[in-house]
PDB file of N, CA and C in Angstrom:
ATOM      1  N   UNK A   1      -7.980   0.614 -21.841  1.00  0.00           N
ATOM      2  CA  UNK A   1      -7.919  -0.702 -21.236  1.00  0.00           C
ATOM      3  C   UNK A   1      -9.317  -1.064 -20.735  1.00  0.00           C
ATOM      4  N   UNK A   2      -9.636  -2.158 -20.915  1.00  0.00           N
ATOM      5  CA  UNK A   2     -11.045  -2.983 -20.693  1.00  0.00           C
ATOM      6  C   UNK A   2     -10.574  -3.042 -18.947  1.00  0.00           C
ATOM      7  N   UNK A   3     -12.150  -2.834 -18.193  1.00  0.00           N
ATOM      8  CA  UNK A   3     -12.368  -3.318 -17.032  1.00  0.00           C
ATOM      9  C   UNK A   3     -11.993  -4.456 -16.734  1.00  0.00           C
ATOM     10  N   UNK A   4     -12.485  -5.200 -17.442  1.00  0.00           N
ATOM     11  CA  UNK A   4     -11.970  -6.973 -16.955  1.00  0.00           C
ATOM     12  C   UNK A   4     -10.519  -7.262 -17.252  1.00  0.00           C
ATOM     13  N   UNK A   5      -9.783  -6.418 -18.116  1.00  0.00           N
ATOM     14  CA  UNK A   5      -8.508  -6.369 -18.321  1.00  0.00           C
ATOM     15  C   UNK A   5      -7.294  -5.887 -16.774  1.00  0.00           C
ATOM     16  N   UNK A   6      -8.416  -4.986 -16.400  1.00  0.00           N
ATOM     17  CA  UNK A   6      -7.703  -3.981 -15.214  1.00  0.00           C
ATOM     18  C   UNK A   6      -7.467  -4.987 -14.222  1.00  0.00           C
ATOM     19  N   UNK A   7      -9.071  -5.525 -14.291  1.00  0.00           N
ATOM     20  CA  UNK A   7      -8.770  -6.390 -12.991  1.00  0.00           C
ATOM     21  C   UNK A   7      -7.935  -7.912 -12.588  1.00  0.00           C
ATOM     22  N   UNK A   8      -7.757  -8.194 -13.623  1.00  0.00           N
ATOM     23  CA  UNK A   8      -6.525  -9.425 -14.184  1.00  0.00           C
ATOM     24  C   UNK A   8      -5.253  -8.673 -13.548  1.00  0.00           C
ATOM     25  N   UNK A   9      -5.152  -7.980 -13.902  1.00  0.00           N
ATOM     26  CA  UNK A   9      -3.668  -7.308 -13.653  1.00  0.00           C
ATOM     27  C   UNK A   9      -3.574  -6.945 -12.077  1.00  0.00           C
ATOM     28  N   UNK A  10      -4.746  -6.281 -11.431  1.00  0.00           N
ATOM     29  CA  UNK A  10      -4.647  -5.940 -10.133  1.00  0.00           C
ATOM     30  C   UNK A  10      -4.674  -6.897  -9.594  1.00  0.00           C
ATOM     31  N   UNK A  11      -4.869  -8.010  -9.630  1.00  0.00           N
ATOM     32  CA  UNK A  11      -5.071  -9.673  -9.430  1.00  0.00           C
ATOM     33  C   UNK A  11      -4.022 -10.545  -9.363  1.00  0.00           C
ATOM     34  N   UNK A  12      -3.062 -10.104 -10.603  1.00  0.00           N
ATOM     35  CA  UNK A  12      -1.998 -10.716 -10.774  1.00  0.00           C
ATOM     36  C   UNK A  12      -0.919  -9.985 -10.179  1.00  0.00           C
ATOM     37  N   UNK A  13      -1.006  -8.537 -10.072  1.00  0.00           N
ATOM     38  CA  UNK A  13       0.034  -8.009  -9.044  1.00  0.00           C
ATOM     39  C   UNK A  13      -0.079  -7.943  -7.965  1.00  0.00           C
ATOM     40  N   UNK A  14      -1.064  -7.767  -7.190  1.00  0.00           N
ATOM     41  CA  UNK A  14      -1.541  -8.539  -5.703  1.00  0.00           C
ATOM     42  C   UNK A  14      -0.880  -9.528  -5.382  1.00  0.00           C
ATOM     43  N   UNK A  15      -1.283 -10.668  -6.193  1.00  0.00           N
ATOM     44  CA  UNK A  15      -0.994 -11.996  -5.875  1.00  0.00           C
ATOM     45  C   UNK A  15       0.864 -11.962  -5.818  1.00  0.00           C
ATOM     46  N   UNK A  16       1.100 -11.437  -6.981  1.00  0.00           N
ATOM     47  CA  UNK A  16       2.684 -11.458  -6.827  1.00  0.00           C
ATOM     48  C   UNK A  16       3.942 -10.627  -5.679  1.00  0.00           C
ATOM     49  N   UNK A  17       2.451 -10.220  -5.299  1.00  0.00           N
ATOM     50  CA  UNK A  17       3.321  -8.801  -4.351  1.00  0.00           C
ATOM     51  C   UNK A  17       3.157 -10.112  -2.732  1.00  0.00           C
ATOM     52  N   UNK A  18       1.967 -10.380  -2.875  1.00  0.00           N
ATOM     53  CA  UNK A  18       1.897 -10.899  -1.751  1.00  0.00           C
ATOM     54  C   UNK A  18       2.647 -12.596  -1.759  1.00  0.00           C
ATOM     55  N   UNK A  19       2.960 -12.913  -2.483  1.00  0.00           N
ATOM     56  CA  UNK A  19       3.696 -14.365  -2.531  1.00  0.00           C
ATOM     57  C   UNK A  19       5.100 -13.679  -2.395  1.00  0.00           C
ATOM     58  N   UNK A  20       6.232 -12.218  -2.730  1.00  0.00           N
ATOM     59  CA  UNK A  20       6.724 -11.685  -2.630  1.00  0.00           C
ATOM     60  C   UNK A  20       7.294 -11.107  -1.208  1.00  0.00           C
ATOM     61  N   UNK A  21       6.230 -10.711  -0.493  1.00  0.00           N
ATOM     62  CA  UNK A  21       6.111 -10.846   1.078  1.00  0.00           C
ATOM     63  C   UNK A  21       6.313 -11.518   1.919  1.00  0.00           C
ATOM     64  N   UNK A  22       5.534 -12.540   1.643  1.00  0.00           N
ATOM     65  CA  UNK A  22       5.644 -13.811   2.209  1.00  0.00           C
ATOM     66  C   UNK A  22       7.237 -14.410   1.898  1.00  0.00           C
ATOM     67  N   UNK A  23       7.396 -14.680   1.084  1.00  0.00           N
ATOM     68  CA  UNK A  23       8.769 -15.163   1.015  1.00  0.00           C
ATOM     69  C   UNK A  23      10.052 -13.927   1.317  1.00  0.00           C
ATOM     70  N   UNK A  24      10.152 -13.331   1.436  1.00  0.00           N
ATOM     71  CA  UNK A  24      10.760 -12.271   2.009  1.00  0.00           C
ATOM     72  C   UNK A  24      11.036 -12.075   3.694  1.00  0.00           C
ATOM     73  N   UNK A  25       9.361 -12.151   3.824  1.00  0.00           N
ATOM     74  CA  UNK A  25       9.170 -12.320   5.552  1.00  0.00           C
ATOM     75  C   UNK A  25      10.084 -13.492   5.838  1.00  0.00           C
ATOM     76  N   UNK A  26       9.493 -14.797   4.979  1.00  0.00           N
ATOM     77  CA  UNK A  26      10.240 -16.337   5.654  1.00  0.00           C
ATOM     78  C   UNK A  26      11.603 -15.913   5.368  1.00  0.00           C
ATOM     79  N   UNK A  27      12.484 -15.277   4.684  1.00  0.00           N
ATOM     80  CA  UNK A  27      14.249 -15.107   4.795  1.00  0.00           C
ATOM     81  C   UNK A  27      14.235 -14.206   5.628  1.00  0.00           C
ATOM     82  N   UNK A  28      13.530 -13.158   6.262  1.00  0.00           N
ATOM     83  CA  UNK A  28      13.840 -12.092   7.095  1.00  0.00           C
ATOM     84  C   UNK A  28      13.892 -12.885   8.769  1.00  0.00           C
ATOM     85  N   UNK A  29      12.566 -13.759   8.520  1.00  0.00           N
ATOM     86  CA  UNK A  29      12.300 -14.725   9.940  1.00  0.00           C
ATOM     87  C   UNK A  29      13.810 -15.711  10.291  1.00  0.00           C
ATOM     88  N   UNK A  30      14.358 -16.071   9.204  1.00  0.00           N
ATOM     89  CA  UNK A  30      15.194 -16.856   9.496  1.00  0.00           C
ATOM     90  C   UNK A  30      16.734 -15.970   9.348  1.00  0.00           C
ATOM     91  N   UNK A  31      16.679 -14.824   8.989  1.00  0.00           N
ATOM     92  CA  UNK A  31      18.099 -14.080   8.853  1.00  0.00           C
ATOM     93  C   UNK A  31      18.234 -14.328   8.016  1.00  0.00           C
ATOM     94  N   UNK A  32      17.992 -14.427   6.825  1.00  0.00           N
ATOM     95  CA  UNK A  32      19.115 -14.266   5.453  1.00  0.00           C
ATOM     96  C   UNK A  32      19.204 -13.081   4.854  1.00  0.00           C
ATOM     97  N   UNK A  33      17.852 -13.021   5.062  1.00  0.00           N
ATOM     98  CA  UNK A  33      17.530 -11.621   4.293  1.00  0.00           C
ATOM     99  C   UNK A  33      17.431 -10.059   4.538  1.00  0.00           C
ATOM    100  N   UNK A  34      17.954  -9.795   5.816  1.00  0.00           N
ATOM    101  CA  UNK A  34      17.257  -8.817   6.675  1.00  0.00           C
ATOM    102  C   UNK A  34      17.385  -7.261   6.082  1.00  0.00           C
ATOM    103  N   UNK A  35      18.017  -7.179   4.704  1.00  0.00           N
ATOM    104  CA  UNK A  35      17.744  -5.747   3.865  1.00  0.00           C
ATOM    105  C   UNK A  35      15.945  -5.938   4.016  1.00  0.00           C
ATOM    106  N   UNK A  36      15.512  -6.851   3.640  1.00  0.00           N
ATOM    107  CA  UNK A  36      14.378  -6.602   3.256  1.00  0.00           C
ATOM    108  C   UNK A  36      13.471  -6.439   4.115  1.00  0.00           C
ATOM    109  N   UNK A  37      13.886  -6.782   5.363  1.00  0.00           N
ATOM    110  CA  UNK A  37      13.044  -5.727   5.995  1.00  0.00           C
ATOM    111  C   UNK A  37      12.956  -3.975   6.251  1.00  0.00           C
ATOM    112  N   UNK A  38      14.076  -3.399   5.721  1.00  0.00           N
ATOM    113  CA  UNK A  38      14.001  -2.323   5.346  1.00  0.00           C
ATOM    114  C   UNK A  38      13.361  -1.810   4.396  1.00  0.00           C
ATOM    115  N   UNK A  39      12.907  -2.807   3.818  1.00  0.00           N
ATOM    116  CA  UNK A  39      12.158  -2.550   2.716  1.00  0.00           C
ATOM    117  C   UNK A  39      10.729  -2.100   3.381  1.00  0.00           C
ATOM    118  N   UNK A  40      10.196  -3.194   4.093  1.00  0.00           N
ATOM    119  CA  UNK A  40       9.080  -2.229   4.662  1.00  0.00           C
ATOM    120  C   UNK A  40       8.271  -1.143   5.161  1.00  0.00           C
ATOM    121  N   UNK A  41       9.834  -0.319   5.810  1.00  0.00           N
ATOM    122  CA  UNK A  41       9.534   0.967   6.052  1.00  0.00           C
ATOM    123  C   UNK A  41       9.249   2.071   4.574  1.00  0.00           C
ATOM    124  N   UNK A  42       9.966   1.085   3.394  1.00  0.00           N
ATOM    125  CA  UNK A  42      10.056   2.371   2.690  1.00  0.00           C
ATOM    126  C   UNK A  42       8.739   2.065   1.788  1.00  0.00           C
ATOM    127  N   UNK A  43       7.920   1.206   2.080  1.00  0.00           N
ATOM    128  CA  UNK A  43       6.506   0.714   1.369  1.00  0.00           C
ATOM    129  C   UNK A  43       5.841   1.483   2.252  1.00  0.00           C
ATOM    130  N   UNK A  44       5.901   1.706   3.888  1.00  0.00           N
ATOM    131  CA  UNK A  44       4.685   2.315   4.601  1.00  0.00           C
ATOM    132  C   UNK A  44       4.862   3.790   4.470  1.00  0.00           C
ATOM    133  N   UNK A  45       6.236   4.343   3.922  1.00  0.00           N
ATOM    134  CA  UNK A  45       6.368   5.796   4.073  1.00  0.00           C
ATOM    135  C   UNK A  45       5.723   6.206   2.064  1.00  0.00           C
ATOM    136  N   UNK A  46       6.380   5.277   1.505  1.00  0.00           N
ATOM    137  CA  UNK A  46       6.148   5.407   0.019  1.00  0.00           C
ATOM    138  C   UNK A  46       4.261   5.678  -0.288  1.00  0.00           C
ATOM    139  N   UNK A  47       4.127   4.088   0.457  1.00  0.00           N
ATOM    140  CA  UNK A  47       2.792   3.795  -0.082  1.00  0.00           C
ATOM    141  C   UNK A  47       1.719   4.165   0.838  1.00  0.00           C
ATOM    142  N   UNK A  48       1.750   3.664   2.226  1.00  0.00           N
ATOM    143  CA  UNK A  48       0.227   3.971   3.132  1.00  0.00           C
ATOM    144  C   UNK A  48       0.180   5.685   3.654  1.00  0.00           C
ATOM    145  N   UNK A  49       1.570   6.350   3.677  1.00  0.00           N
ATOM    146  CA  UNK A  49       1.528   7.623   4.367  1.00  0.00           C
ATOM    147  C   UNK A  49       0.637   8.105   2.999  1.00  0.00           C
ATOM    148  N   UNK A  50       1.066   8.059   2.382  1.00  0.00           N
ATOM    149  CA  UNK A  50       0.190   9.143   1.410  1.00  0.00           C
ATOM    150  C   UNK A  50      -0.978   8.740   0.458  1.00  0.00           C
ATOM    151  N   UNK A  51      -1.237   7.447   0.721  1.00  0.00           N
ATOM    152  CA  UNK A  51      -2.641   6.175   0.625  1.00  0.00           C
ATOM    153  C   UNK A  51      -4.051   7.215   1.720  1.00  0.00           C
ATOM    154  N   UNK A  52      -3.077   7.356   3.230  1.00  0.00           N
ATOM    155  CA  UNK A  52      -4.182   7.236   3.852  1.00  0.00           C
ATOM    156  C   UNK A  52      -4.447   9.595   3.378  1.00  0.00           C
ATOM    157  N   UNK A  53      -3.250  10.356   3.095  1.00  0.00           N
ATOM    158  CA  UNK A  53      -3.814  11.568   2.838  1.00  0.00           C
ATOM    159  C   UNK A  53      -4.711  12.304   1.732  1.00  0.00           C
ATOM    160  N   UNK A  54      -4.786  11.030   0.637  1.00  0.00           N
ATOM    161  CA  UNK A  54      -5.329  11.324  -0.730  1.00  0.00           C
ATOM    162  C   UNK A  54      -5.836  10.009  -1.168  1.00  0.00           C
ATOM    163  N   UNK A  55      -7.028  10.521  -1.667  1.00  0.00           N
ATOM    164  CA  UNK A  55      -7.926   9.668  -2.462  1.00  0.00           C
ATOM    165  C   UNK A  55      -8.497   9.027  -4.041  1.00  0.00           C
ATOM    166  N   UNK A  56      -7.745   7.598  -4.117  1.00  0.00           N
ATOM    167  CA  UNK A  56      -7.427   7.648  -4.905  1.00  0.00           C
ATOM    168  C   UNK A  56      -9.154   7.824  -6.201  1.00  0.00           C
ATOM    169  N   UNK A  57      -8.698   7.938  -7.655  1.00  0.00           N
ATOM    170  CA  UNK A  57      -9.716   8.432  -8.649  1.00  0.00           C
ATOM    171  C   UNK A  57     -10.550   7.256  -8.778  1.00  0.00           C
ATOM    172  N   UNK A  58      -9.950   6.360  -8.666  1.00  0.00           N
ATOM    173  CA  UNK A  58     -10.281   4.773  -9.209  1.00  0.00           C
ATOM    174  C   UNK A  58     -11.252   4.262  -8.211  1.00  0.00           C
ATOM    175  N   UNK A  59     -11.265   5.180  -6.753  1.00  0.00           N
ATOM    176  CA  UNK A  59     -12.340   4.285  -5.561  1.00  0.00           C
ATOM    177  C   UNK A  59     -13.513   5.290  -5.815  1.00  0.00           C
ATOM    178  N   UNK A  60     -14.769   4.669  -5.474  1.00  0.00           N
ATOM    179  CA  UNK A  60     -16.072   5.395  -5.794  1.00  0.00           C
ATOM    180  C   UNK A  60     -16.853   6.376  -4.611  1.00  0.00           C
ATOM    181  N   UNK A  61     -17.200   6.887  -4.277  1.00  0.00           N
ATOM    182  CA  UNK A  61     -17.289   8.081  -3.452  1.00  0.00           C
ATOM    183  C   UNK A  61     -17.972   7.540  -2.224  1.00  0.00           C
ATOM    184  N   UNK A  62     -18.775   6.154  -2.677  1.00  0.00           N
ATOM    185  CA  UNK A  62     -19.108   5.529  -1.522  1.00  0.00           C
ATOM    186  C   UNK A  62     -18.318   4.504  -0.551  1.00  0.00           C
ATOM    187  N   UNK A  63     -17.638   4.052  -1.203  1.00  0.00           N
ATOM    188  CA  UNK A  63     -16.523   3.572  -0.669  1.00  0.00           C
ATOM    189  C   UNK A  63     -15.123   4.291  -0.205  1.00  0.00           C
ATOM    190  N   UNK A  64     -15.007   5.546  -0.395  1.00  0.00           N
ATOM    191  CA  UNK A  64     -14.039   6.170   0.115  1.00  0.00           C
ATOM    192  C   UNK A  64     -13.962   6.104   1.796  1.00  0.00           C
ATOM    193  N   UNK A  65     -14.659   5.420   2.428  1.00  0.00           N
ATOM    194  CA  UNK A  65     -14.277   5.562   4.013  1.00  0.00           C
ATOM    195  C   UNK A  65     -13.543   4.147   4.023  1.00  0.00           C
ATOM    196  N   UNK A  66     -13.923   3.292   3.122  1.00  0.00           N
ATOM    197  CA  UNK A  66     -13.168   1.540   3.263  1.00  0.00           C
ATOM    198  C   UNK A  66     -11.970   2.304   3.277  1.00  0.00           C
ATOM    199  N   UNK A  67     -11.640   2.810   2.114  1.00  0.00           N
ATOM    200  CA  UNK A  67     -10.070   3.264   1.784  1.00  0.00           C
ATOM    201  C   UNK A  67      -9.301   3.751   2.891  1.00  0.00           C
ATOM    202  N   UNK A  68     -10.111   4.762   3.616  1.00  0.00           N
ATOM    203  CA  UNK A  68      -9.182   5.272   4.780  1.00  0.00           C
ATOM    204  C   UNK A  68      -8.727   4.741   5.326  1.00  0.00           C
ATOM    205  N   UNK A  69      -9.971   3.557   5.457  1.00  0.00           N
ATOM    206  CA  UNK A  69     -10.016   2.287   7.171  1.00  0.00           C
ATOM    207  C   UNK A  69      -8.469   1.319   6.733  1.00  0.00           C
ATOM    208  N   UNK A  70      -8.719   1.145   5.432  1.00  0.00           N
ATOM    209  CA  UNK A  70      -7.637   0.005   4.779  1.00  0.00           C
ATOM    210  C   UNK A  70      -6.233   0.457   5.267  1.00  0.00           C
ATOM    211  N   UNK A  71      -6.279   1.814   4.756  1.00  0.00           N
ATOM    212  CA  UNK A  71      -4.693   2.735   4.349  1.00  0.00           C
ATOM    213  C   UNK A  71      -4.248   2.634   5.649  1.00  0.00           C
ATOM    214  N   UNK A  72      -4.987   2.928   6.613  1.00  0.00           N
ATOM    215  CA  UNK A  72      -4.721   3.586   8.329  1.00  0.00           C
ATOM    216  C   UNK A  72      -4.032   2.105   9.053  1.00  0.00           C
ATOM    217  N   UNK A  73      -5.175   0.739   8.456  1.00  0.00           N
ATOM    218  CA  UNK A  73      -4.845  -0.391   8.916  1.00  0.00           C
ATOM    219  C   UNK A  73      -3.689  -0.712   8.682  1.00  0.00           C
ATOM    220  N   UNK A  74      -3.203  -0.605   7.693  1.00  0.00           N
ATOM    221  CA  UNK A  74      -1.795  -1.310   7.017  1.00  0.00           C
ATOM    222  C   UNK A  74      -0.855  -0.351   7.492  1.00  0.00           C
ATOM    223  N   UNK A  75      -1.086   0.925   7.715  1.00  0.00           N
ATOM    224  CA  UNK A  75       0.120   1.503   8.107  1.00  0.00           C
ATOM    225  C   UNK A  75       0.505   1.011   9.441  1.00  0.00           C
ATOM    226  N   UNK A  76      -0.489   1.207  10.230  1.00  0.00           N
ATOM    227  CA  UNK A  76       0.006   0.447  11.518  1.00  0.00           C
ATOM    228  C   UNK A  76       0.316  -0.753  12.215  1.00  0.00           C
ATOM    229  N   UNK A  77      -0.204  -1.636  10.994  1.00  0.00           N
ATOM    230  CA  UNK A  77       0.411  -2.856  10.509  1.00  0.00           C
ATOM    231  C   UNK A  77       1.914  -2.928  10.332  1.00  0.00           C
ATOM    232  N   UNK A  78       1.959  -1.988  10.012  1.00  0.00           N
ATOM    233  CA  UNK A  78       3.770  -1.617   9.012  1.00  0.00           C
ATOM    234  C   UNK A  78       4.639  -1.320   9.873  1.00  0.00           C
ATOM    235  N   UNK A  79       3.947  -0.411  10.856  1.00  0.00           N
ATOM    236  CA  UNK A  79       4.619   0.431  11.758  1.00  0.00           C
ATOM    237  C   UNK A  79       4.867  -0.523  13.131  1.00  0.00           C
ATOM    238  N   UNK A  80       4.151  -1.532  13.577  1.00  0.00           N
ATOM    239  CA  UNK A  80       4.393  -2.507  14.134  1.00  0.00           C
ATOM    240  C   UNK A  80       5.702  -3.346  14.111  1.00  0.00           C
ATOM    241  N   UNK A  81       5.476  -3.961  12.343  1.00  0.00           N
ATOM    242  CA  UNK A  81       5.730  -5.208  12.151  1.00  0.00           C
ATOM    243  C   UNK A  81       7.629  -4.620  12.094  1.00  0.00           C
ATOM    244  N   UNK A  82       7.688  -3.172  11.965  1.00  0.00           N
ATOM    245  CA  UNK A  82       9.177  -2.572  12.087  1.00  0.00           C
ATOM    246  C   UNK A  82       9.599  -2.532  13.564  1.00  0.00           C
ATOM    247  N   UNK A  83       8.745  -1.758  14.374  1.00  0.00           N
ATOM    248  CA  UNK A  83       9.227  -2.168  16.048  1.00  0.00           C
ATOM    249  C   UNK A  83       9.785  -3.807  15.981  1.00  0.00           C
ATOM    250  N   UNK A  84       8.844  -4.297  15.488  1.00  0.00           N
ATOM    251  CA  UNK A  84       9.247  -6.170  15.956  1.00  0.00           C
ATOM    252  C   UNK A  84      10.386  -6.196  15.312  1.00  0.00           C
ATOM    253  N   UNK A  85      10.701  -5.851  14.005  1.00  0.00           N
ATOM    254  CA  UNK A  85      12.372  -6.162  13.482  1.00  0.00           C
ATOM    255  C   UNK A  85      13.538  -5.441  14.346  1.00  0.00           C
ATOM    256  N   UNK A  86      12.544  -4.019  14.852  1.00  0.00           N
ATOM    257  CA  UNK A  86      13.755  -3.258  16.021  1.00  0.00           C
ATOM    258  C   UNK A  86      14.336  -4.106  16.854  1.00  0.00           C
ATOM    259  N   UNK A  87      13.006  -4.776  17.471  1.00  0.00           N
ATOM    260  CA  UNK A  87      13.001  -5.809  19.009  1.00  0.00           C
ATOM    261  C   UNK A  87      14.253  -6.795  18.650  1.00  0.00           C
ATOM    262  N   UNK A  88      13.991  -7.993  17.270  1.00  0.00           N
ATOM    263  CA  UNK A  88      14.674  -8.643  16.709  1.00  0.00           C
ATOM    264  C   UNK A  88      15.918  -8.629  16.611  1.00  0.00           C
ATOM    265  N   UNK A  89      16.395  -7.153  16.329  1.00  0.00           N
ATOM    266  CA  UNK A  89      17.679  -7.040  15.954  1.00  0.00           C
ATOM    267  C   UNK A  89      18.876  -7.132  17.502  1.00  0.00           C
ATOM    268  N   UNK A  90      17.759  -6.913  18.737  1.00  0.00           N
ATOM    269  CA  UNK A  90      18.732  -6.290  19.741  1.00  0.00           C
ATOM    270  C   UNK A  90      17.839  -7.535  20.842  1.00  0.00           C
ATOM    271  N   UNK A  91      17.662  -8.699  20.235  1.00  0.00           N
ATOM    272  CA  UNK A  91      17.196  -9.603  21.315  1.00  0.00           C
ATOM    273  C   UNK A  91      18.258 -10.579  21.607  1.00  0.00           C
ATOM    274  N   UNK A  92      18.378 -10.865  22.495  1.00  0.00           N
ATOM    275  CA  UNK A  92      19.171 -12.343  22.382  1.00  0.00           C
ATOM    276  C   UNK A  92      18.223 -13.602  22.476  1.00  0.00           C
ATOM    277  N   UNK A  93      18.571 -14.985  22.061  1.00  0.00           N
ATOM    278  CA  UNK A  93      18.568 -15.960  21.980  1.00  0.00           C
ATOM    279  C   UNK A  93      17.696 -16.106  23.618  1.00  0.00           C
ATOM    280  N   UNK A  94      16.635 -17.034  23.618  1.00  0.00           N
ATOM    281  CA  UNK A  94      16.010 -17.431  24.741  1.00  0.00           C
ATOM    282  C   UNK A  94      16.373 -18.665  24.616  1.00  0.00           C
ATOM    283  N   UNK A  95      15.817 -19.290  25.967  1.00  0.00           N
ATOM    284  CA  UNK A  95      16.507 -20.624  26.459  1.00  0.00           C
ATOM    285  C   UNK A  95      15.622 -21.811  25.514  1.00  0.00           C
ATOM    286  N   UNK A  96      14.507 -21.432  25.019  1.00  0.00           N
ATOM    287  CA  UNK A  96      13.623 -22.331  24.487  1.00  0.00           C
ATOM    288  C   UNK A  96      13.494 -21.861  22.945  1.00  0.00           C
ATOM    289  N   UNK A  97      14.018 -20.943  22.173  1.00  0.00           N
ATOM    290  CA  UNK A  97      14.389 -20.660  20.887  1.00  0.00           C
ATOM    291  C   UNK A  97      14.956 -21.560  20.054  1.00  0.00           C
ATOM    292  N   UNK A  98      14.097 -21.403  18.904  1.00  0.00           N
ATOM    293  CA  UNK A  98      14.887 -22.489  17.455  1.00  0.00           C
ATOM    294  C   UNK A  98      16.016 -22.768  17.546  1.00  0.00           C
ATOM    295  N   UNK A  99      16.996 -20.989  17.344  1.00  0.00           N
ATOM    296  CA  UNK A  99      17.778 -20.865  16.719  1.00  0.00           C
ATOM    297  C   UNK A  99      18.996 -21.424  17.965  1.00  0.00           C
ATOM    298  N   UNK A 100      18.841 -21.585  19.061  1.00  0.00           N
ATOM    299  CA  UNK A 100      19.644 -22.269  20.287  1.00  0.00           C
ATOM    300  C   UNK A 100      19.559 -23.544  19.941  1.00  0.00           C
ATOM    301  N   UNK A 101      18.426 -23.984  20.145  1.00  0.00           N
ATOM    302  CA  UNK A 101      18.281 -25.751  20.240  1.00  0.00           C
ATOM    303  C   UNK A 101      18.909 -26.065  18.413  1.00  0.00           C
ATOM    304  N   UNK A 102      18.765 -25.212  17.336  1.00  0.00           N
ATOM    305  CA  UNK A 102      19.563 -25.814  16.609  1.00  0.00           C
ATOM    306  C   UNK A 102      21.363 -26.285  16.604  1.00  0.00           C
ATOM    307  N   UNK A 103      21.713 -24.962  17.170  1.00  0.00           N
ATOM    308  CA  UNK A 103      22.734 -24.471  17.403  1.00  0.00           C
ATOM    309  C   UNK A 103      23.460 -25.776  18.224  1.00  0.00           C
ATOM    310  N   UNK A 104      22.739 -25.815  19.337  1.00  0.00           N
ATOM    311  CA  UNK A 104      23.193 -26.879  20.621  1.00  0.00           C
ATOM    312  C   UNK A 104      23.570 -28.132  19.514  1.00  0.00           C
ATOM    313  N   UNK A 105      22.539 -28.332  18.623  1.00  0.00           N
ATOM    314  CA  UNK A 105      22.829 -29.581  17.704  1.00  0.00           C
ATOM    315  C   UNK A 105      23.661 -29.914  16.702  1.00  0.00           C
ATOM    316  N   UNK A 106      24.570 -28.689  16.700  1.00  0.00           N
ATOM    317  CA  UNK A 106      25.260 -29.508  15.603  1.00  0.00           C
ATOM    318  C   UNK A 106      27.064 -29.068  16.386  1.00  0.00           C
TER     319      UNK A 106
END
């Protein structure tokens, strides 16, 4: 496979992963979707736990400290953004919340 070939593809699955996210997040934000936030845990245990213990062939020896910084970032990114779905699941409704003032309205 051609270089400029590789990078089309890492480009195009990026992009799809992250338009993927995003719309996932917006059904998780609003409740429809909330498997998928389980999904996240199993991307930070799948992908960043063992991102940040091994290095991948494809990064160049000078850049191997970005990689760490990246892997370490996103995990705790991950590991966050799951507390907040914990918080989510066991919050109630505040007095100034969407999902009340919609509620009140219909």
């Amino acid at each position: 496979m051609v270089i400029a070939d590789r990078k089309k593809v890492v480009l195009v699955i990026g992009y799809s992963a992250g338009i993927g996210c995003w719309g996932g997040g917006t059904l998780v934000l609003f409740g429809r979707a909330t498997g998928l936030g389980a999904f996240a845990a199993v991307v930070t245990l799948a992908v960043h736990v063992p991102g940040g213990l091994a290095w991948p062939v494809f990064v160049e020896s000078e850049a191997l400290w970005l990689w760490d910084i990246l892997q370490r970032t996103n995990l705790v990114k991950n590991i966050c953004l799951l507390w907040g779905c914990f918080h989510f699941l066991h919050h109630r409704l505040g007095k100034y919340s969407l999902a009340r003032y919609l509620g009140n309205k219909r």
